[in-house]
N, C-alpha and C. Protein backbone atom coordinates (compact mmCIF):
# COMPACT_ATOMS: atom_id res chain seq x y z
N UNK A 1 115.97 135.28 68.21
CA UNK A 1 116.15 136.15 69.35
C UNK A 1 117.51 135.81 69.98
N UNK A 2 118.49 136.79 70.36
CA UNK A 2 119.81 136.60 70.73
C UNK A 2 119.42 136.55 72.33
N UNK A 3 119.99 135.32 73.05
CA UNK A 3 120.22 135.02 74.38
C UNK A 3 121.48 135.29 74.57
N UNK A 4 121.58 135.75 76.03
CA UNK A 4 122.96 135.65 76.50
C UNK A 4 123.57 134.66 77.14
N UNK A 5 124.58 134.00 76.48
CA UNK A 5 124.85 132.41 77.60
C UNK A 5 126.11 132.92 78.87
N UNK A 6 125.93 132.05 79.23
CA UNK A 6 127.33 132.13 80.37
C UNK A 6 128.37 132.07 79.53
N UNK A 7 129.68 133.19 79.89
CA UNK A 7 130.74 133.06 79.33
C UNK A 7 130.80 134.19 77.99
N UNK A 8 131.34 134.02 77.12
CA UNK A 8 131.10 134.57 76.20
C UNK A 8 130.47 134.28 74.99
N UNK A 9 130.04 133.15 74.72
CA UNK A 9 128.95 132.62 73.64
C UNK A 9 127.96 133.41 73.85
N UNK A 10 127.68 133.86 72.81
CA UNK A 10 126.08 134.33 72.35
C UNK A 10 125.25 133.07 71.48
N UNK A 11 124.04 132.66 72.14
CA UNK A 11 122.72 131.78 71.71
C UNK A 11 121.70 132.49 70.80
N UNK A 12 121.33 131.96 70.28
CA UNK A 12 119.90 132.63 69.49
C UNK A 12 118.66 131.57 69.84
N UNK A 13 117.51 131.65 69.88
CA UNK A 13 116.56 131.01 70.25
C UNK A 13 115.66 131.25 69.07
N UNK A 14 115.01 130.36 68.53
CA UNK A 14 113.95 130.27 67.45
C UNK A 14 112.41 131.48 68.13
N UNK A 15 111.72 131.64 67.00
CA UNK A 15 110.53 132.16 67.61
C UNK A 15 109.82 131.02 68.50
N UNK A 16 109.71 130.03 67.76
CA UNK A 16 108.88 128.76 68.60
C UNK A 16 109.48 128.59 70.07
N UNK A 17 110.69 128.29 69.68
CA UNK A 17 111.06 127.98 71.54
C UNK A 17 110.68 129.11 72.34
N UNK A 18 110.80 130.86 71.96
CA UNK A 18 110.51 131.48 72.65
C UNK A 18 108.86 131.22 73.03
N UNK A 19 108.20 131.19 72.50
CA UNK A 19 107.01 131.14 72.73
C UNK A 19 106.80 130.29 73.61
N UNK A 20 107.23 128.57 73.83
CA UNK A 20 107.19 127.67 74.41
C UNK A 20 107.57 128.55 76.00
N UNK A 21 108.76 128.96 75.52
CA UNK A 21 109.14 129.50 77.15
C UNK A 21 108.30 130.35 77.87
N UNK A 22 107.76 131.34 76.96
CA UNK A 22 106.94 132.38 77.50
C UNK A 22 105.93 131.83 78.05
N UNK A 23 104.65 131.06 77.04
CA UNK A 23 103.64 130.33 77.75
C UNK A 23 104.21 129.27 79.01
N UNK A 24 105.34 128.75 79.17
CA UNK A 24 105.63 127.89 80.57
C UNK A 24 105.81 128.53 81.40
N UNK A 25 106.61 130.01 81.37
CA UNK A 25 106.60 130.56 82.76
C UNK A 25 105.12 132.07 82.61
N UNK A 26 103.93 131.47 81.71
CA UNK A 26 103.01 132.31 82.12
C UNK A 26 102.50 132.28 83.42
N UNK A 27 102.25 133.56 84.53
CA UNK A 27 101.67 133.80 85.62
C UNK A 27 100.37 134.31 85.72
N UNK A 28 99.63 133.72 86.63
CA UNK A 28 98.23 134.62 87.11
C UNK A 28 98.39 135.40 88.12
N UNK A 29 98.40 136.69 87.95
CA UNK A 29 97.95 137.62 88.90
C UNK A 29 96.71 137.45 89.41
N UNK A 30 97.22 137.86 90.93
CA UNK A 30 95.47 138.36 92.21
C UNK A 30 96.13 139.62 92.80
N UNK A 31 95.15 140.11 93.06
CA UNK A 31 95.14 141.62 93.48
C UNK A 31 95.94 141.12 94.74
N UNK A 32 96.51 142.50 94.86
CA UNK A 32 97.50 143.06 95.91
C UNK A 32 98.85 142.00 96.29
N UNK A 33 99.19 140.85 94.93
CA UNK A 33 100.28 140.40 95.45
C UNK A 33 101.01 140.46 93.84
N UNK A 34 102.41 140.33 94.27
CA UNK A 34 103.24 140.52 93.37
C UNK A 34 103.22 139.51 92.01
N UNK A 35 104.27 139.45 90.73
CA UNK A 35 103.87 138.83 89.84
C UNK A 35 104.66 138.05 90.09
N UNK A 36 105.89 138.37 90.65
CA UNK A 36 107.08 137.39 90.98
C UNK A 36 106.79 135.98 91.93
N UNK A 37 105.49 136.05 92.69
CA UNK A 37 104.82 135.00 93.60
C UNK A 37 104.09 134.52 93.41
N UNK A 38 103.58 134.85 92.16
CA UNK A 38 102.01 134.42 91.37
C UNK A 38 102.53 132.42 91.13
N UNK A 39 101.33 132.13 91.30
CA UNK A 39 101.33 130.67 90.91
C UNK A 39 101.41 130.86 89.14
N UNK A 40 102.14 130.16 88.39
CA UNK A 40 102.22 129.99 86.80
C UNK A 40 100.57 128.95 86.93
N UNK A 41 100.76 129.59 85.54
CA UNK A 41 99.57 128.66 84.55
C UNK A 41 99.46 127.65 84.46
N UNK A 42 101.02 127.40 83.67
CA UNK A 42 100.86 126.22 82.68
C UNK A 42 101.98 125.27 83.64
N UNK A 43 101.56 124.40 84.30
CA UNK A 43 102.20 122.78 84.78
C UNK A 43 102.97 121.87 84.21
N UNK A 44 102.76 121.50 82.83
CA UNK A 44 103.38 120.85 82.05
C UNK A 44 103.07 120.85 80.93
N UNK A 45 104.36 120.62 79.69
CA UNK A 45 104.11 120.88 78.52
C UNK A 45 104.69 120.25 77.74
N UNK A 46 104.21 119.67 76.26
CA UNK A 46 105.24 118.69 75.76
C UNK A 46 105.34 119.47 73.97
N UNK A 47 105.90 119.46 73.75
CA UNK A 47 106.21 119.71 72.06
C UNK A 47 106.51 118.36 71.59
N UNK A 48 105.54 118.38 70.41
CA UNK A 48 105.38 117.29 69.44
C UNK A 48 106.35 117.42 68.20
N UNK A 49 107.84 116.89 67.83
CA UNK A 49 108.40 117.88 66.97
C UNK A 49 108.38 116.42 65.80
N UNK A 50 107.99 116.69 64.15
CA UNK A 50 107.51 116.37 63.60
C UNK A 50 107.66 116.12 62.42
N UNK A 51 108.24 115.89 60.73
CA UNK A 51 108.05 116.42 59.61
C UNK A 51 107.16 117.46 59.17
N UNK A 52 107.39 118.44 58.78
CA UNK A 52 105.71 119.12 57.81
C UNK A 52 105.25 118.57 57.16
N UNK A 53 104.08 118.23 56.99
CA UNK A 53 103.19 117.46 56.02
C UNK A 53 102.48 118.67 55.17
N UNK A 54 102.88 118.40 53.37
CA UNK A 54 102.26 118.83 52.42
C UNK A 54 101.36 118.73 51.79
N UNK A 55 100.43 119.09 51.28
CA UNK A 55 99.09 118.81 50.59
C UNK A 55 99.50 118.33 49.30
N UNK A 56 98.96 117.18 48.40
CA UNK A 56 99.25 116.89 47.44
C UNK A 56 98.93 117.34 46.79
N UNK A 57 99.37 117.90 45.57
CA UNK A 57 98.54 118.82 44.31
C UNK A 57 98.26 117.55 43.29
N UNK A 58 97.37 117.13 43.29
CA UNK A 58 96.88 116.19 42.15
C UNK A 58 96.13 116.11 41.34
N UNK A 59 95.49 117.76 42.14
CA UNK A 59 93.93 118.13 41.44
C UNK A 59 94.62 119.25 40.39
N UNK A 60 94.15 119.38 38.99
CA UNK A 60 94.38 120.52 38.31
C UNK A 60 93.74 121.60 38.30
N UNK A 61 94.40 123.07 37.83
CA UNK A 61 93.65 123.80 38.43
C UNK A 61 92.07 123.97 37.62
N UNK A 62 91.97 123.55 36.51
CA UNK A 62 90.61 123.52 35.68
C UNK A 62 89.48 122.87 36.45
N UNK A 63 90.37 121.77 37.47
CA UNK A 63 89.54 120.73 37.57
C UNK A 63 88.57 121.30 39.24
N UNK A 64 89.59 122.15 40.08
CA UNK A 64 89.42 123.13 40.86
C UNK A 64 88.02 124.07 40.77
N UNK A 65 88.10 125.03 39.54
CA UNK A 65 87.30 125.61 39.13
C UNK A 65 86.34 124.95 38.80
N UNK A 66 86.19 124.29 38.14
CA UNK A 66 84.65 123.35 37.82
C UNK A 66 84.20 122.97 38.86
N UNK A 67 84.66 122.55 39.87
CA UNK A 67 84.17 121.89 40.93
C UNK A 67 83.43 123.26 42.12
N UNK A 68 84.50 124.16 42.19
CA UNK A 68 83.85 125.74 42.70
C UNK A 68 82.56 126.11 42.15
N UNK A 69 83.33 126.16 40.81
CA UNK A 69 81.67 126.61 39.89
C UNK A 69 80.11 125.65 40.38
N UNK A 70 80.71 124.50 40.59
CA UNK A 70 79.13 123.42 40.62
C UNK A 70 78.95 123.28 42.17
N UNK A 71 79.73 123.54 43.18
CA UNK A 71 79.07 124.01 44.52
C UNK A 71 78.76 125.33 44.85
N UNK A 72 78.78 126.57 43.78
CA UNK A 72 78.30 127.83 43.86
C UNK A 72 79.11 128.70 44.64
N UNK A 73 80.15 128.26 45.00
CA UNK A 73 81.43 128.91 46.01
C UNK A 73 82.35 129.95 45.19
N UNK A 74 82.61 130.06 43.44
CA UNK A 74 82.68 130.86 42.88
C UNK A 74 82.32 132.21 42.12
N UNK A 75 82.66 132.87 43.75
CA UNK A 75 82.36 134.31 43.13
C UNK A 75 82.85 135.12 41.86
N UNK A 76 81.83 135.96 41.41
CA UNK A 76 82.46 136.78 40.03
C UNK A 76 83.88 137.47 40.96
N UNK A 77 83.98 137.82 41.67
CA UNK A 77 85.46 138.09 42.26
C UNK A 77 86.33 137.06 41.74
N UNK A 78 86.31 136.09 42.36
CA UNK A 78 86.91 134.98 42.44
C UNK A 78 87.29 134.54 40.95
N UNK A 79 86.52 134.48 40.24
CA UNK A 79 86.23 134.08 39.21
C UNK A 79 87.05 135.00 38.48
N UNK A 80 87.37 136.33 38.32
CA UNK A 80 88.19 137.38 37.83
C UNK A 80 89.55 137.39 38.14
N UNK A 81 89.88 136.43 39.09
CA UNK A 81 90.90 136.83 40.17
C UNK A 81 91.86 135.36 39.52
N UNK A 82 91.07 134.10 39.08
CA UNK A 82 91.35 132.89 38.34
C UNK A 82 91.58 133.10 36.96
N UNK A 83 91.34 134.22 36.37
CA UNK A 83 91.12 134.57 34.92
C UNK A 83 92.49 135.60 34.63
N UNK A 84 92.83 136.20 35.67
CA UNK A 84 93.96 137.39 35.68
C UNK A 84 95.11 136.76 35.57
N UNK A 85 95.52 136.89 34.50
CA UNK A 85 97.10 136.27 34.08
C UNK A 85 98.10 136.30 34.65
N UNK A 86 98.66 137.28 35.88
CA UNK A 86 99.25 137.54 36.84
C UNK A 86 99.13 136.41 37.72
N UNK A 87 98.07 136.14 38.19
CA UNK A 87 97.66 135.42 39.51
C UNK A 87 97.45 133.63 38.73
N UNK A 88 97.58 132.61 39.95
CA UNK A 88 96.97 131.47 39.15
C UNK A 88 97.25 130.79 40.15
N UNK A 89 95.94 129.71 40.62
CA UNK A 89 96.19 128.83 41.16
C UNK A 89 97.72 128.09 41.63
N UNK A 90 97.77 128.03 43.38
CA UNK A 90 98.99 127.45 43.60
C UNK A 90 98.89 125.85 42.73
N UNK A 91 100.10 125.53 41.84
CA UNK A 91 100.21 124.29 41.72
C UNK A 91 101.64 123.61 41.70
């Protein structure tokens, strides 16, 4: 999202920060007073900023399916959908 800074720099803001901003200056409305006087929501807020953490693929995908198959969680959908040469287990 393009912000406008002081001066002539143009800023861009991530989706996340926008969001952060939006929920901090969220307001509650009450009848018959303005939004501009409304007490905000949210008081304080902290962002946790982090690595992404990945799932390990260690399992194969055969080993996947057998295991679907023997807790009964493999539908004939499903099961068609594992078989279609196009499609295949993320690995």
């Amino acid at each position: 999202m393009k912000v406008q800074a002081s001066g002539r720099r143009s800023l861009f803001r991530t989706r996340m920060a926008e969001g952060v901003r939006l929920f901090a200056r969220l307001r509650q409305l009450f009848p018959n007073n303005s939004w501009q006087t409304s007490p905000t929501l949210v008081a304080d807020y902290r962002l946790q900023i982090r690595p992404r953490i990945y799932p390990k693929r260690y399992i194969t995908p055969e080993a996947v399916i057998k295991q679907l198959e023997a807790d009964k969680l493999l539908t004939p959908i499903r099961k068609s959908c594992c078989s279609y040469t196009k499609f295949a287990i993320a690995w």
